[in-house]
PDB file of N, CA and C in Angstrom:
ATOM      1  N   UNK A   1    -119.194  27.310 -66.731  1.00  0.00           N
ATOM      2  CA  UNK A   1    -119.767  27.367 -65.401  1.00  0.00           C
ATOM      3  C   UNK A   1    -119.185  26.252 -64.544  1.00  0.00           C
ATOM      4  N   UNK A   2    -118.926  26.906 -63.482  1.00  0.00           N
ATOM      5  CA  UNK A   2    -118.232  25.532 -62.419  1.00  0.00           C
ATOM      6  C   UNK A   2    -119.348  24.549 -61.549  1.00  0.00           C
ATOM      7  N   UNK A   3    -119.167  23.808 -61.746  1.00  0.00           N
ATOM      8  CA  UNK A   3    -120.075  22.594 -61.043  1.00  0.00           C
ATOM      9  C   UNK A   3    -119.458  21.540 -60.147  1.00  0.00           C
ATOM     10  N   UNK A   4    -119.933  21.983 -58.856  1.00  0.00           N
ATOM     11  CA  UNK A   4    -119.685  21.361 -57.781  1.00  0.00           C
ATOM     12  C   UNK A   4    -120.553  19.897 -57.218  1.00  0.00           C
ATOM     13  N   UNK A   5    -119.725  19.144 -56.422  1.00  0.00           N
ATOM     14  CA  UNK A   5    -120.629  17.933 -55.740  1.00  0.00           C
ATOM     15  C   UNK A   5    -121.075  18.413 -54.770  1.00  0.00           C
ATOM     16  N   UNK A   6    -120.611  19.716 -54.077  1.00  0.00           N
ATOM     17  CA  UNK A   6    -121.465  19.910 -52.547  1.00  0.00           C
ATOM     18  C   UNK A   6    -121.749  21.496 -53.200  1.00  0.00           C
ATOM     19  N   UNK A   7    -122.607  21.963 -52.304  1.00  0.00           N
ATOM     20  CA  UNK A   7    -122.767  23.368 -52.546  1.00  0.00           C
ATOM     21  C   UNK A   7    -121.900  24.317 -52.311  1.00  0.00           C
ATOM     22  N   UNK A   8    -121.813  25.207 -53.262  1.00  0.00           N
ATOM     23  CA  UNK A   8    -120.888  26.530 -53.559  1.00  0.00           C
ATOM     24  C   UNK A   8    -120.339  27.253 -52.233  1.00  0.00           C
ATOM     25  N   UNK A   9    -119.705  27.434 -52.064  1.00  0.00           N
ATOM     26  CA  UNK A   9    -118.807  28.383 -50.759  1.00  0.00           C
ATOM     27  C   UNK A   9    -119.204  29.843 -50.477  1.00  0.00           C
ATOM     28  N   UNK A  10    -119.513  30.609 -51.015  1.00  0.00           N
ATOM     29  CA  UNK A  10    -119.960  31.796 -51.696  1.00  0.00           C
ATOM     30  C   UNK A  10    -119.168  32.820 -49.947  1.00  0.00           C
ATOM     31  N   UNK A  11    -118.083  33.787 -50.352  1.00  0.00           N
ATOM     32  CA  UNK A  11    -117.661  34.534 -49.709  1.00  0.00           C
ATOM     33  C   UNK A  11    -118.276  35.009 -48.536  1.00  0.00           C
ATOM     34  N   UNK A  12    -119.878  35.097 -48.587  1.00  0.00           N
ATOM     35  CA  UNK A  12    -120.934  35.412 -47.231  1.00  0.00           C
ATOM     36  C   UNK A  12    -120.914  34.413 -45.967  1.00  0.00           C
ATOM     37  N   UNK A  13    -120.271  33.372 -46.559  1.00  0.00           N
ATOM     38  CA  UNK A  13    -120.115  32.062 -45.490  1.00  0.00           C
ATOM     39  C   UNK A  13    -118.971  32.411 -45.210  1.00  0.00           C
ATOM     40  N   UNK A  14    -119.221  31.979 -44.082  1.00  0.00           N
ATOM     41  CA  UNK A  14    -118.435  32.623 -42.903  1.00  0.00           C
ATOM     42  C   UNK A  14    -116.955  31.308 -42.474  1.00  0.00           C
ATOM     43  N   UNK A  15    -116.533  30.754 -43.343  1.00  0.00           N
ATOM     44  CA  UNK A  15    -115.280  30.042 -43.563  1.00  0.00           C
ATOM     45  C   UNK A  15    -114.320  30.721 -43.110  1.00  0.00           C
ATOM     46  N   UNK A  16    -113.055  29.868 -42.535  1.00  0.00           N
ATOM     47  CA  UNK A  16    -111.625  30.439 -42.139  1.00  0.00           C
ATOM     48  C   UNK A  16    -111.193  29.211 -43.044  1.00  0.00           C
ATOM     49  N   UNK A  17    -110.728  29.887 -44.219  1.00  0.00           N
ATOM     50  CA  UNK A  17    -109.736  29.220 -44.819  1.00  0.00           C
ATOM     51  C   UNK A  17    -108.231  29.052 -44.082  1.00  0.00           C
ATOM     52  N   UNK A  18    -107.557  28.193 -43.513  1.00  0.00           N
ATOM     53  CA  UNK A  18    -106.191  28.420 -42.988  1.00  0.00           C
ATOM     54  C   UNK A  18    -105.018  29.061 -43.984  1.00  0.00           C
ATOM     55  N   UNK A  19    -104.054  29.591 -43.427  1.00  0.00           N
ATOM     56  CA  UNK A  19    -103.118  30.058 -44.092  1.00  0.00           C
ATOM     57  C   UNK A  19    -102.235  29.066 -45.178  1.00  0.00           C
ATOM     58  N   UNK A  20    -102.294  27.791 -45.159  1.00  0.00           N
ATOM     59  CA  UNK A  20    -101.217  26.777 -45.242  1.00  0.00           C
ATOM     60  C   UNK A  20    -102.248  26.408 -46.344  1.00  0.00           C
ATOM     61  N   UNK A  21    -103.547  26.643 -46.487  1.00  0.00           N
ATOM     62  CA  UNK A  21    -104.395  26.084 -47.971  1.00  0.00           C
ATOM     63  C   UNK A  21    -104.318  26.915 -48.471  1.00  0.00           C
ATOM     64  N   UNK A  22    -104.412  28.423 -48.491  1.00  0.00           N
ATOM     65  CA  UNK A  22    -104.286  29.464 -49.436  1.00  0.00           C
ATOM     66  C   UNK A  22    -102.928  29.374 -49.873  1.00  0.00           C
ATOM     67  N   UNK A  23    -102.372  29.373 -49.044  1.00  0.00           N
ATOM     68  CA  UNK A  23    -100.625  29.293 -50.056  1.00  0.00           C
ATOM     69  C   UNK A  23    -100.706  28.262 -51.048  1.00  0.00           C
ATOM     70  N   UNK A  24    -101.142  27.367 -50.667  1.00  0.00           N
ATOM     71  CA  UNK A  24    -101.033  26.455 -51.289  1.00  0.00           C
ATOM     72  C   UNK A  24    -101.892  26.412 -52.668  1.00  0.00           C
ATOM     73  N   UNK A  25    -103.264  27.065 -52.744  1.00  0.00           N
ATOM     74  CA  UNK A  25    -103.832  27.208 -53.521  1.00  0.00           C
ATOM     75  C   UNK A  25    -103.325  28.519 -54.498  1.00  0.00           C
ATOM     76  N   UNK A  26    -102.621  29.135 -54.186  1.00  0.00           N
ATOM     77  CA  UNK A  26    -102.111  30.425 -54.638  1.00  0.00           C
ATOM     78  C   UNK A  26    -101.190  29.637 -55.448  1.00  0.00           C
ATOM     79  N   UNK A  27    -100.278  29.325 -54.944  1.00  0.00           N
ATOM     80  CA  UNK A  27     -98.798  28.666 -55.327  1.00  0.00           C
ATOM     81  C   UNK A  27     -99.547  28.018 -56.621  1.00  0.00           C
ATOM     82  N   UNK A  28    -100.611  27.164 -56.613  1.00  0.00           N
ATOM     83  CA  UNK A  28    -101.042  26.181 -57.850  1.00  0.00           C
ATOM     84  C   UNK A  28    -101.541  26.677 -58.899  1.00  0.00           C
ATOM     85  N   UNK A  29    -102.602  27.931 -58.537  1.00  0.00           N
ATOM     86  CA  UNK A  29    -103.082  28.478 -59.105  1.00  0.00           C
ATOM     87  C   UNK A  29    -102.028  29.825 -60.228  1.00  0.00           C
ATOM     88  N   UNK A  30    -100.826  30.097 -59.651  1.00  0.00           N
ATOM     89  CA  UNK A  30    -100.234  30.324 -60.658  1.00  0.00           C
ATOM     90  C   UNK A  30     -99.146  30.107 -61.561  1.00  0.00           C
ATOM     91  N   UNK A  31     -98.783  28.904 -60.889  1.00  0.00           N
ATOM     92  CA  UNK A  31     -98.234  27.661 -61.906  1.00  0.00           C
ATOM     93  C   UNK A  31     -98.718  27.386 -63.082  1.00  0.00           C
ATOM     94  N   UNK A  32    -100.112  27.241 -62.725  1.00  0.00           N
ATOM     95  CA  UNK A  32    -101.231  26.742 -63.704  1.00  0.00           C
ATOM     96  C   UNK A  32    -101.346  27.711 -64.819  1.00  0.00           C
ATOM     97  N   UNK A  33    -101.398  28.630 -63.819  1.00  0.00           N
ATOM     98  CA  UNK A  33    -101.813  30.257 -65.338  1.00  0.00           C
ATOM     99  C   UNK A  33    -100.520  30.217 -65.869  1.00  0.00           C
ATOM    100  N   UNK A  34     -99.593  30.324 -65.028  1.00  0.00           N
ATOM    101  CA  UNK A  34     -97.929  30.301 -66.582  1.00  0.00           C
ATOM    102  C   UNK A  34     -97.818  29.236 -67.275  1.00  0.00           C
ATOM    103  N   UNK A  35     -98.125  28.276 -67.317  1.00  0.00           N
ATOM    104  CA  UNK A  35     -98.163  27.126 -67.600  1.00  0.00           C
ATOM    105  C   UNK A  35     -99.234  27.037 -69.369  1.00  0.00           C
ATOM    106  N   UNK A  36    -100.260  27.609 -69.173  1.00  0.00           N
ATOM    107  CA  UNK A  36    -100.721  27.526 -69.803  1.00  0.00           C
ATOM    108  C   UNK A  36    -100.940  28.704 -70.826  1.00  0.00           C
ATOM    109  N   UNK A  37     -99.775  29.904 -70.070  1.00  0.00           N
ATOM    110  CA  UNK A  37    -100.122  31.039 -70.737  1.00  0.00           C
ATOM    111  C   UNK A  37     -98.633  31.445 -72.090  1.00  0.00           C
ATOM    112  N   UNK A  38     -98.055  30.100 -71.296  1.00  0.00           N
ATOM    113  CA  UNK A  38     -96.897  30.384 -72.409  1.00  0.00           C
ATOM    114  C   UNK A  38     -97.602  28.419 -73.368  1.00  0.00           C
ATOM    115  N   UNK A  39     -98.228  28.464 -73.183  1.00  0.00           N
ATOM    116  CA  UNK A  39     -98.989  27.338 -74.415  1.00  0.00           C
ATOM    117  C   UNK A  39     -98.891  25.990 -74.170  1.00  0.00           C
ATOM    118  N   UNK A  40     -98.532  26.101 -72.567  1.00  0.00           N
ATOM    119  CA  UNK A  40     -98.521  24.431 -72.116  1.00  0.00           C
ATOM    120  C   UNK A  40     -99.726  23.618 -72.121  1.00  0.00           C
ATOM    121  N   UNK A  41    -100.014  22.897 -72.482  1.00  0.00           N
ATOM    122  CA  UNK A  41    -101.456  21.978 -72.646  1.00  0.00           C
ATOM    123  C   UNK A  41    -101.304  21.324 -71.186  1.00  0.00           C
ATOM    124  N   UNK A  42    -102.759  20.604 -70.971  1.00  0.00           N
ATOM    125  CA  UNK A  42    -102.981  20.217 -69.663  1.00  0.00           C
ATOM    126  C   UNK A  42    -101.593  18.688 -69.250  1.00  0.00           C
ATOM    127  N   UNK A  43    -101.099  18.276 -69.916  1.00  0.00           N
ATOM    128  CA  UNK A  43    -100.335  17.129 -69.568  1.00  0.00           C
ATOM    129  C   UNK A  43     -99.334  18.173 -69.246  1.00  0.00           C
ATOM    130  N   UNK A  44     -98.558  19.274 -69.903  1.00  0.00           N
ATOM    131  CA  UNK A  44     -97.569  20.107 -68.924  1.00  0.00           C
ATOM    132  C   UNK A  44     -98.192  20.246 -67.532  1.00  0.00           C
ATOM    133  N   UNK A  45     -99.401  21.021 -67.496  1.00  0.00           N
ATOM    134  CA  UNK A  45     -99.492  21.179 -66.184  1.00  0.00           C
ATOM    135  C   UNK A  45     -99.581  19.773 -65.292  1.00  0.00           C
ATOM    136  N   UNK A  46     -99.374  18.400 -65.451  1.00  0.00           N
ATOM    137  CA  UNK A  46     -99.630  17.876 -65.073  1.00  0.00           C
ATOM    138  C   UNK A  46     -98.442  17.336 -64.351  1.00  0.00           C
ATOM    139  N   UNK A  47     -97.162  17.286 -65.635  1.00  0.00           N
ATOM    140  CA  UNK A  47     -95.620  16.975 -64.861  1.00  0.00           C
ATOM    141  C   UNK A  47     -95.391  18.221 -64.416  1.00  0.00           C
ATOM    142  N   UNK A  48     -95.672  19.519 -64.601  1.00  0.00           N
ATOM    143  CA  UNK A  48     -95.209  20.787 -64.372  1.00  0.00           C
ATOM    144  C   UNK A  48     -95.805  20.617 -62.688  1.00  0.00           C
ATOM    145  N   UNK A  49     -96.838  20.524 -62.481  1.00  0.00           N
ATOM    146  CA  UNK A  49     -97.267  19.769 -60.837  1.00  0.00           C
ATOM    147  C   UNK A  49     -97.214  18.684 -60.182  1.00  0.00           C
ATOM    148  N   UNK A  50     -95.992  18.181 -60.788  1.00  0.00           N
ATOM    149  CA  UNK A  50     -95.906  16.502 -60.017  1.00  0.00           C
ATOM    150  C   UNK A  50     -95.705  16.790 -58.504  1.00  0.00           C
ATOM    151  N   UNK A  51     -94.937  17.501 -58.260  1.00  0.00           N
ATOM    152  CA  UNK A  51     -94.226  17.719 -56.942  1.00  0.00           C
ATOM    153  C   UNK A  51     -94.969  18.578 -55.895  1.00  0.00           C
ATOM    154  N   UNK A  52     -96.643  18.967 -56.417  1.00  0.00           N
ATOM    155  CA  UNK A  52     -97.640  19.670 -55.472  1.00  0.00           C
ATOM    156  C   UNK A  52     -98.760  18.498 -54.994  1.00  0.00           C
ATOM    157  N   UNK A  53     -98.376  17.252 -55.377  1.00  0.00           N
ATOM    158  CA  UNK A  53     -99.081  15.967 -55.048  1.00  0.00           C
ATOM    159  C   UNK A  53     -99.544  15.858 -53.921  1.00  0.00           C
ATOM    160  N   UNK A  54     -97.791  15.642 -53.295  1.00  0.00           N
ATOM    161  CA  UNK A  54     -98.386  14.955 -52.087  1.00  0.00           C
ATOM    162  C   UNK A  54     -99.013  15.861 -50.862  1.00  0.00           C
ATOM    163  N   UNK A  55     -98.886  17.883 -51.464  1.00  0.00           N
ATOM    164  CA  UNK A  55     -99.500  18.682 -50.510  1.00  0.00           C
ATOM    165  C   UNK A  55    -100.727  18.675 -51.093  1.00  0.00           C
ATOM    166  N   UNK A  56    -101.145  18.645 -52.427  1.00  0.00           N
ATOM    167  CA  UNK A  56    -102.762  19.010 -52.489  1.00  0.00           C
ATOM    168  C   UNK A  56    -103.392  17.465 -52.112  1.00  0.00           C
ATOM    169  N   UNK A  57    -102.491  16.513 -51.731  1.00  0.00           N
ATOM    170  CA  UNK A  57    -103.663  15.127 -51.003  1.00  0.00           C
ATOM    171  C   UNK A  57    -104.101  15.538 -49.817  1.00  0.00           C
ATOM    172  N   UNK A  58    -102.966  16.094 -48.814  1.00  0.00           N
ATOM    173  CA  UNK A  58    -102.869  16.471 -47.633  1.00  0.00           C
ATOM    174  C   UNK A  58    -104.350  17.966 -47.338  1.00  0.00           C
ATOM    175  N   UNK A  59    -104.405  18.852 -48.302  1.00  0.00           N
ATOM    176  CA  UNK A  59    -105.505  19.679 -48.245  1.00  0.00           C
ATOM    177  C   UNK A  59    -106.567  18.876 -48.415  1.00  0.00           C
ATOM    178  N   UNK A  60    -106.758  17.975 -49.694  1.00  0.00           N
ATOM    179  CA  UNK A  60    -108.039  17.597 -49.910  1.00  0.00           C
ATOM    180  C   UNK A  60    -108.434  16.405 -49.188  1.00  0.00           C
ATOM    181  N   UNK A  61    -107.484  15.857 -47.926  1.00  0.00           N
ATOM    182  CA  UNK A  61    -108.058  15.030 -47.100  1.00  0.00           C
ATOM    183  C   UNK A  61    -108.375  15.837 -45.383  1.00  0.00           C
ATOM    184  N   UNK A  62    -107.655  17.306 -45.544  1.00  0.00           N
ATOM    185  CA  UNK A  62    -108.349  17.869 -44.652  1.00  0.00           C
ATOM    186  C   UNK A  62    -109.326  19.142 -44.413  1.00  0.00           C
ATOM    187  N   UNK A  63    -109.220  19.665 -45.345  1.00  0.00           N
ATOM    188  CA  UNK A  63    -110.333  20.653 -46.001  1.00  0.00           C
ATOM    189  C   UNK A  63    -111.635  20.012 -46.068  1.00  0.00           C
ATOM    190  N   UNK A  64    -112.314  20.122 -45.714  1.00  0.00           N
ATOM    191  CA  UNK A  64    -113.817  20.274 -46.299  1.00  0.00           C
ATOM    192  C   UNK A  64    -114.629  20.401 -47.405  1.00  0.00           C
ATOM    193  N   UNK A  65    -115.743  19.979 -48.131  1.00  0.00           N
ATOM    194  CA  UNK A  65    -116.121  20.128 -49.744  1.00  0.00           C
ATOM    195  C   UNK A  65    -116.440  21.964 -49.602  1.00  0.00           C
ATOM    196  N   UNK A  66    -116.912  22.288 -48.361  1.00  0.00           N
ATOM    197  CA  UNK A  66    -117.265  23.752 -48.591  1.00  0.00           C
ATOM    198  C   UNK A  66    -115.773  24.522 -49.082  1.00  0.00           C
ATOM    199  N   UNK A  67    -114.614  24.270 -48.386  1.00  0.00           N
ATOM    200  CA  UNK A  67    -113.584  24.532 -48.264  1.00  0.00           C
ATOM    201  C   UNK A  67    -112.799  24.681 -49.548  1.00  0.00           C
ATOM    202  N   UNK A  68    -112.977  23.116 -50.156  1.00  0.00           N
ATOM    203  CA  UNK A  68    -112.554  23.275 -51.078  1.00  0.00           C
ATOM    204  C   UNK A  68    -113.261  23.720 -52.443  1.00  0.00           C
ATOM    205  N   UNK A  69    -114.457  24.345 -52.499  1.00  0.00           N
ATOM    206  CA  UNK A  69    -115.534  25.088 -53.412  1.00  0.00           C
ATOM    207  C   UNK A  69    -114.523  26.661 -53.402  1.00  0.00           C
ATOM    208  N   UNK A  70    -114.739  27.013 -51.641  1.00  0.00           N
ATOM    209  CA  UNK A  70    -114.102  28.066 -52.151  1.00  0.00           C
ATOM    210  C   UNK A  70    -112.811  28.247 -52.366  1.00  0.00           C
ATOM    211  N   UNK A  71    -111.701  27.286 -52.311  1.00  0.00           N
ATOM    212  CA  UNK A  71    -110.725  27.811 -52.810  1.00  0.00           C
ATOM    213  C   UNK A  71    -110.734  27.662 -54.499  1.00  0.00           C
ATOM    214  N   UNK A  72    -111.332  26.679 -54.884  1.00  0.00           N
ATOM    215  CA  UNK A  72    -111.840  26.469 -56.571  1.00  0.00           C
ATOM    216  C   UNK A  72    -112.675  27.922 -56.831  1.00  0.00           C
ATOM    217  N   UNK A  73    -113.517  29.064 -56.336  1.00  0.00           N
ATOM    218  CA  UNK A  73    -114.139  29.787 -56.628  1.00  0.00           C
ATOM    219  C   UNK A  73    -113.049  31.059 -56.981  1.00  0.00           C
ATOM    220  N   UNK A  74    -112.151  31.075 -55.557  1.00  0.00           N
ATOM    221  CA  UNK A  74    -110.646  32.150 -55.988  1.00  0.00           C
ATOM    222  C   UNK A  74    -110.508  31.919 -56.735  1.00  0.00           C
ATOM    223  N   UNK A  75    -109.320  31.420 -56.879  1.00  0.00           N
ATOM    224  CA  UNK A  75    -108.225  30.756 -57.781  1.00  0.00           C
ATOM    225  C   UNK A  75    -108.982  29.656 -58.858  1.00  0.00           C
ATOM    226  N   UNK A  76    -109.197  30.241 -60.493  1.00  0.00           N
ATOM    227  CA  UNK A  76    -109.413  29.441 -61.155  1.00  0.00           C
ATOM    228  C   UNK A  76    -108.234  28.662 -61.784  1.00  0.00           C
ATOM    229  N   UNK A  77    -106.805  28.735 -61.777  1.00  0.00           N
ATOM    230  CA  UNK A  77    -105.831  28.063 -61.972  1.00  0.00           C
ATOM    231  C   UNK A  77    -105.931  26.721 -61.146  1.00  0.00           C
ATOM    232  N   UNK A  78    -106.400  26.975 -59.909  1.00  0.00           N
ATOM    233  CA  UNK A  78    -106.484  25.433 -58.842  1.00  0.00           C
ATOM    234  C   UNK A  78    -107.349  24.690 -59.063  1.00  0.00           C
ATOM    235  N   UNK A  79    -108.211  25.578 -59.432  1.00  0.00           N
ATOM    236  CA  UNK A  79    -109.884  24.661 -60.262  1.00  0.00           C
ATOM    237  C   UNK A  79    -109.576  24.001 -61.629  1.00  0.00           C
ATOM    238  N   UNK A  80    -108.669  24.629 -62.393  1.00  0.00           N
ATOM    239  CA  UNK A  80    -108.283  24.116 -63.399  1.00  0.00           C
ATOM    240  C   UNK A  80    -107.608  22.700 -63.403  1.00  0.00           C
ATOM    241  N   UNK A  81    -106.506  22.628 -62.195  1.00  0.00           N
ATOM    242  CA  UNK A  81    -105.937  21.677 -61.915  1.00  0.00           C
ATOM    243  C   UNK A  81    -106.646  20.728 -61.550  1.00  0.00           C
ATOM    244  N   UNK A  82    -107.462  21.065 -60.876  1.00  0.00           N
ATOM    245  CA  UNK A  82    -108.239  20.191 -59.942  1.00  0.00           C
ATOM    246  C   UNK A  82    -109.035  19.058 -60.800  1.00  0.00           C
ATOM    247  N   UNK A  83    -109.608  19.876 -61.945  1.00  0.00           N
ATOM    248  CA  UNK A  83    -110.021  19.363 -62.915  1.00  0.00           C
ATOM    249  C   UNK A  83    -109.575  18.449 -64.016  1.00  0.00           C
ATOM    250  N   UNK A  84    -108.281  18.869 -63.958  1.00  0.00           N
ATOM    251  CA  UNK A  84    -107.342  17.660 -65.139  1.00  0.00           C
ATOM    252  C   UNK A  84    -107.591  16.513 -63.805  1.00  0.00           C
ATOM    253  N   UNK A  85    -107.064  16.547 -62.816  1.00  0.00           N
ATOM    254  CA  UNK A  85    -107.300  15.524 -61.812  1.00  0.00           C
ATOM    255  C   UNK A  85    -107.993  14.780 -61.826  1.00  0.00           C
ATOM    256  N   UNK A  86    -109.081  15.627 -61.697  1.00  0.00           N
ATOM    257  CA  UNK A  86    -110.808  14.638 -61.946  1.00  0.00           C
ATOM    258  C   UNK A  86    -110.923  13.932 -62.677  1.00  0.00           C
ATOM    259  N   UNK A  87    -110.364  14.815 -64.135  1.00  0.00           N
ATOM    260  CA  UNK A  87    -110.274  13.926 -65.598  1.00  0.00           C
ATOM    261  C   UNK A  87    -109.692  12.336 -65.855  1.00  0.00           C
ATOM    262  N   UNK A  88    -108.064  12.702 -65.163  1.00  0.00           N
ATOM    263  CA  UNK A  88    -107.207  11.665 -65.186  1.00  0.00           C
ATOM    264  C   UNK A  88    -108.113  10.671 -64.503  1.00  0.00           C
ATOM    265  N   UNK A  89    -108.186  10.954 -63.218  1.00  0.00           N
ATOM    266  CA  UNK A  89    -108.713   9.722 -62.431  1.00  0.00           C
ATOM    267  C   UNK A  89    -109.738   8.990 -62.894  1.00  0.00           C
ATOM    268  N   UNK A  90    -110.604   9.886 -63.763  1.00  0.00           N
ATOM    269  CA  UNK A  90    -112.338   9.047 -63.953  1.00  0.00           C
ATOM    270  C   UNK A  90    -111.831   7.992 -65.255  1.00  0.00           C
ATOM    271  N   UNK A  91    -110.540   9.134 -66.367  1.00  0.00           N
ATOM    272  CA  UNK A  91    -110.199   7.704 -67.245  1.00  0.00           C
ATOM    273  C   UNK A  91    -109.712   6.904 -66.874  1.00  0.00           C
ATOM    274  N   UNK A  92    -108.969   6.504 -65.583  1.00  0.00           N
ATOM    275  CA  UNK A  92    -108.223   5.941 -65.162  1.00  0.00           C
ATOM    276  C   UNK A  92    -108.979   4.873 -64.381  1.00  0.00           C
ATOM    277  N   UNK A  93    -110.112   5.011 -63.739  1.00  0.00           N
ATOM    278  CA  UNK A  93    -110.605   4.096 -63.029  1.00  0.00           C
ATOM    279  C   UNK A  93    -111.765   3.185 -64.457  1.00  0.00           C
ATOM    280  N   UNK A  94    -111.846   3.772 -65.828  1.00  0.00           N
ATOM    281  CA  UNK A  94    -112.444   3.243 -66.769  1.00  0.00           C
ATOM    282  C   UNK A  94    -111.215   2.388 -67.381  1.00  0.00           C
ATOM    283  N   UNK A  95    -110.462   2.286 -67.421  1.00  0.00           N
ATOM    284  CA  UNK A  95    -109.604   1.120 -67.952  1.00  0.00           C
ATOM    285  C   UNK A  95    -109.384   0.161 -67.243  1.00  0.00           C
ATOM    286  N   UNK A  96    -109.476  -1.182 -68.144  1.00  0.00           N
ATOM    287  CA  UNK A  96    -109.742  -2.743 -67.235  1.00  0.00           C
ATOM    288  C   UNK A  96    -108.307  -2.939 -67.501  1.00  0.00           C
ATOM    289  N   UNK A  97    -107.294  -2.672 -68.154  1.00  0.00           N
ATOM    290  CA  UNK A  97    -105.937  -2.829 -67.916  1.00  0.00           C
ATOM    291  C   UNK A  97    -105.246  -2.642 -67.021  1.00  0.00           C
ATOM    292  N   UNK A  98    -104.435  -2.882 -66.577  1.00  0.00           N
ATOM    293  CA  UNK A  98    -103.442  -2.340 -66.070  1.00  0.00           C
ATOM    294  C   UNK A  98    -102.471  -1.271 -66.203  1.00  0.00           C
ATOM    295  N   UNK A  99    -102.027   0.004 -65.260  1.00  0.00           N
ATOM    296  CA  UNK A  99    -101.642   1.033 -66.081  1.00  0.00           C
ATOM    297  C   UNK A  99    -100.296   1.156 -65.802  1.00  0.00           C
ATOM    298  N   UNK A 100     -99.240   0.959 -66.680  1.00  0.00           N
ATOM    299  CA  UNK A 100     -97.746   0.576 -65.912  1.00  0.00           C
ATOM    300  C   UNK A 100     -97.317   2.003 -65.126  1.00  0.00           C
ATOM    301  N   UNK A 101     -96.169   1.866 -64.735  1.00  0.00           N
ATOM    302  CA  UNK A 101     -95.998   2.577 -63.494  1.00  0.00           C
ATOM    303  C   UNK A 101     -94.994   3.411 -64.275  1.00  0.00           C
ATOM    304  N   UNK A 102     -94.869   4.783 -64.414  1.00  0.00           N
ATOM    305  CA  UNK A 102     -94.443   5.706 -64.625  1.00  0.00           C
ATOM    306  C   UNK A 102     -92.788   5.744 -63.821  1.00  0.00           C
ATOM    307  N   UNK A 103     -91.708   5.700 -64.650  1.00  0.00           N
ATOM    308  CA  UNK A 103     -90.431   5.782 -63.870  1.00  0.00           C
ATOM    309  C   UNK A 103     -90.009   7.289 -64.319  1.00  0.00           C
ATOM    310  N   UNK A 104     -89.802   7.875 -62.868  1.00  0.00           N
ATOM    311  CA  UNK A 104     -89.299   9.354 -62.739  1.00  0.00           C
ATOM    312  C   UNK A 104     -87.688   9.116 -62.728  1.00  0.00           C
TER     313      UNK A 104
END
């Protein structure tokens, strides 16, 4: 079951998703499903989406929580992602170390 911080989007609400977040959520959402459907574990999808970064910051600093419920309600591949995200970050803000810097 999906569990949200704001309340659910539910298709009856009367939202205009823009064109430029659905692509975008489309595009992720089936990355995600090949990704995992040929047996990639969540760290593939994770370099497998390095390069959708700096557009899904750009949605999720202008989208809305309703906004972004419902594009997580479509597309469960984006919810999926969304979710390693969540993951990374919450271990990430629990370590008192320092986390060295990843060279691409």
């Amino acid at each position: 079951m999906k569990q949200y911080q704001c309340q659910p989007a539910h298709e009856s609400v009367s939202l205009q998703l823009k064109p430029k977040q659905v692509r975008l959520a489309q595009r992720i959402n089936e990355d995600v499903k090949g990704i995992l459907k040929h047996g990639g574990k969540e760290v593939e999808v994770l370099t497998g989406l390095n390069s959708y970064m700096a557009l899904l910051k750009e949605l999720m600093v202008s989208a809305s929580c309703a906004e972004m419920v419902l594009l997580c309600e479509r597309y469960d591949g984006f919810y999926k992602y969304i979710q390693i995200l969540e993951a990374v970050a919450s271990c990430s803000s629990s370590v008192k170390r320092p986390i060295p810097t990843l060279m691409m």
